[in-house]
Protein backbone atom coordinates (compact mmCIF):
# COMPACT_ATOMS: atom_id res chain seq x y z
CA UNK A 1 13.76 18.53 -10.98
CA UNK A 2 17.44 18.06 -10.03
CA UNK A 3 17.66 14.60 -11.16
CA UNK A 4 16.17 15.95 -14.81
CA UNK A 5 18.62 18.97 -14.70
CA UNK A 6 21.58 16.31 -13.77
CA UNK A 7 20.43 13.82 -16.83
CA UNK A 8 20.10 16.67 -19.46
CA UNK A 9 23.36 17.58 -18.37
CA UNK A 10 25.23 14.57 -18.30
CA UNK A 11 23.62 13.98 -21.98
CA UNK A 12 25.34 17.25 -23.25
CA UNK A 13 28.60 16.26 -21.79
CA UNK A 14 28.24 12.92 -23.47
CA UNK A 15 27.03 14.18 -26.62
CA UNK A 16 29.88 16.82 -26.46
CA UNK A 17 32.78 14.21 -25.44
CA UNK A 18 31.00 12.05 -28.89
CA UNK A 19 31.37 15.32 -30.95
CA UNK A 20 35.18 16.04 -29.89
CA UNK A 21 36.27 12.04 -30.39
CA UNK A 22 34.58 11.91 -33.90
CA UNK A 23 36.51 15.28 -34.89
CA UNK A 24 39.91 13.55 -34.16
CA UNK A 25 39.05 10.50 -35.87
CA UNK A 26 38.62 12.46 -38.67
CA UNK A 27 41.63 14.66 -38.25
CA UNK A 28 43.78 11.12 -37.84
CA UNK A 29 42.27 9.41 -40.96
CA UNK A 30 43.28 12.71 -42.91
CA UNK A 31 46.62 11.92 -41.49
CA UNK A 32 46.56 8.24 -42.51
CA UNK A 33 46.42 8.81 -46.16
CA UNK A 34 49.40 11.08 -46.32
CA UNK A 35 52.09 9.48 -44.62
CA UNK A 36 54.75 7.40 -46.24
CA UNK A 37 56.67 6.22 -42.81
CA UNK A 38 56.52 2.43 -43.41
CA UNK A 39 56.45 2.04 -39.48
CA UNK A 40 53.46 4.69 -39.86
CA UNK A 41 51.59 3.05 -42.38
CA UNK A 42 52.04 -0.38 -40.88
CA UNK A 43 50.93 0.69 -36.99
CA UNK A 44 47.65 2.45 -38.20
CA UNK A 45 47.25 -1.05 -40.01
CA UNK A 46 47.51 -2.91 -36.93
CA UNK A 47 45.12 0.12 -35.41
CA UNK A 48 42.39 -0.47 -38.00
CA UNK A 49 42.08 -3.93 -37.42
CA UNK A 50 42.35 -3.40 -33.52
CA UNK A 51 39.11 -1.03 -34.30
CA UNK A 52 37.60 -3.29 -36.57
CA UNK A 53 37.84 -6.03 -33.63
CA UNK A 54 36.74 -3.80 -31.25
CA UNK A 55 33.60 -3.34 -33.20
CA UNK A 56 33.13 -7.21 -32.57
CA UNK A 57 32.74 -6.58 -28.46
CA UNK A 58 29.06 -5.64 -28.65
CA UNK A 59 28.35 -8.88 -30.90
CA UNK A 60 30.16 -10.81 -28.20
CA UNK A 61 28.12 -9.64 -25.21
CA UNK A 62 24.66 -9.29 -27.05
CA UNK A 63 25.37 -12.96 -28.31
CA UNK A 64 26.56 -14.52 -24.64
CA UNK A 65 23.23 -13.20 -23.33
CA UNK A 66 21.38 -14.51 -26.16
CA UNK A 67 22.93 -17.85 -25.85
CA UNK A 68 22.30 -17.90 -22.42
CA UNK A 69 18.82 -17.15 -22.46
CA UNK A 70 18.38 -19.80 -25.09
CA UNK A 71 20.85 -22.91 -23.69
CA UNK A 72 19.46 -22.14 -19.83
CA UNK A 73 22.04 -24.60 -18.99
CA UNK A 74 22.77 -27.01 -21.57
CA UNK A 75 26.56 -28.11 -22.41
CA UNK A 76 26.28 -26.46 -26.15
CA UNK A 77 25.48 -23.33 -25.03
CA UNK A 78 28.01 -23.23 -22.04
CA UNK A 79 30.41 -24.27 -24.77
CA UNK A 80 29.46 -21.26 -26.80
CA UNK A 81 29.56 -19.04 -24.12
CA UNK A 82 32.90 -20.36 -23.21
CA UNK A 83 34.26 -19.34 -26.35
CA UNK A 84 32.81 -16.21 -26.48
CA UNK A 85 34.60 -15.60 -23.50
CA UNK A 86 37.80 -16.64 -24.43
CA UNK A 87 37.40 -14.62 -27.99
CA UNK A 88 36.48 -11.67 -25.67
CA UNK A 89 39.48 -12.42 -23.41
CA UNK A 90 41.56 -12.50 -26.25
CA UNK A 91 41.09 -9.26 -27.26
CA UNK A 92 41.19 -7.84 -23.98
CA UNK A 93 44.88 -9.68 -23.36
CA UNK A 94 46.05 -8.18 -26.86
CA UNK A 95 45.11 -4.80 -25.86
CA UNK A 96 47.42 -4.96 -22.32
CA UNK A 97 49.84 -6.51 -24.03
CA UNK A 98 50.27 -4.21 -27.04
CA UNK A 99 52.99 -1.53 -26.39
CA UNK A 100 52.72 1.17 -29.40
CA UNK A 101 53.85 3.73 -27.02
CA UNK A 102 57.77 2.42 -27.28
CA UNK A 103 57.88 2.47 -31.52
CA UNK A 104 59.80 5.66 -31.08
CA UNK A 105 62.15 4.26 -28.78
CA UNK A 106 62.96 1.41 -31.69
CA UNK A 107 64.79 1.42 -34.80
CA UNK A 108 62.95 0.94 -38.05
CA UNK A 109 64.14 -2.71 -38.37
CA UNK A 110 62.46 -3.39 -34.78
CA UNK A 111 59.67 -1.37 -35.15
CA UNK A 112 58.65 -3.19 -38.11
CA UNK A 113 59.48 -6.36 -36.43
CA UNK A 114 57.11 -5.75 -34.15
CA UNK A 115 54.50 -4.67 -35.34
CA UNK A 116 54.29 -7.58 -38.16
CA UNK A 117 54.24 -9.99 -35.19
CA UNK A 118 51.66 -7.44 -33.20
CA UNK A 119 49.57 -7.93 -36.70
CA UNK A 120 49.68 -11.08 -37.27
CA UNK A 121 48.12 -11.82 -33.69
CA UNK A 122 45.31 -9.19 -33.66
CA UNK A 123 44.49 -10.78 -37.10
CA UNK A 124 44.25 -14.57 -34.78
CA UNK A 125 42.52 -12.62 -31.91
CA UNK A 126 39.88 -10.83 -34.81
CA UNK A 127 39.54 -14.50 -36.51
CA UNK A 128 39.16 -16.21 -33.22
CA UNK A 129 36.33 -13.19 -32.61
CA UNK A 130 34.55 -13.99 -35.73
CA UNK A 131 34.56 -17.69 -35.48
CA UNK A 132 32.94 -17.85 -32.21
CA UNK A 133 30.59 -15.00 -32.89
CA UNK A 134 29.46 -17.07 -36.09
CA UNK A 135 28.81 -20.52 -34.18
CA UNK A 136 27.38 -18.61 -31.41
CA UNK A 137 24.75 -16.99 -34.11
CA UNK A 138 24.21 -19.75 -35.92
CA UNK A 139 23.23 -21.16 -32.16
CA UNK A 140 20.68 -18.73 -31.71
CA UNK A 141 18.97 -18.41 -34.76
């Protein structure tokens, strides 16, 4: 009876937590359509295709599993899995790296400056993502 009580409540608080994060999505694409700050505009860019790459992580794992399952050890499917791996790794290294915290801190100029260089290698680490999720499906099927 405890364990029951424990699950239904951890479900609320999940559900809850899932309600309060979706809110403030909402709030910040409201926000995202009415600025005009060019550094603004250009980190939410970089944002949305940080999201849209983080969308890829579930692909990634279901697909190293599924290759897995289906190589059980041979070299094309440790070479898939490989670069899964390193796709996944890339975006994981991008993330650490990426410092959106200091923008303030910057002058326009630099702020721009980095974030067109902070762009231009999510957009490798998302095309790096969707090549090896491709060969890796393309694998399974």
């Amino acid at each position: 009876m405890q364990s029951t009580r424990n699950l239904l409540f951890s479900l609320s608080l999940l559900v809850a937590v899932s309600f309060a994060c979706g809110s403030k999505k909402e709030e910040a694409k409201t926000d995202e359509v009415t600025t005009t700050d060019p550094v603004k505009q250009l980190e939410e860019a970089v944002m949305a295709q940080h999201d849209s790459s983080m969308n890829l992580m579930g692909d990634i794992a279901k697909l190293k599993k599924q290759v897995s399952q289906k190589a059980a050890g041979a070299a094309a499917g440790k070479v898939l899995i490989d670069s899964l791996t390193v796709a996944d790794d890339a975006m994981m290294d991008w993330m650490q790296q990426y410092n959106g915290d200091t923008l303030g801190k910057l002058d326009q100029t630099k702020a721009l400056d980095y974030l067109n260089s902070q762009k231009k290698s999510i957009d490798q680490v998302q095309l790096r993502m969707k090549k090896s999720i491709a060969e890796a499906s393309q694998y399974v099927k």
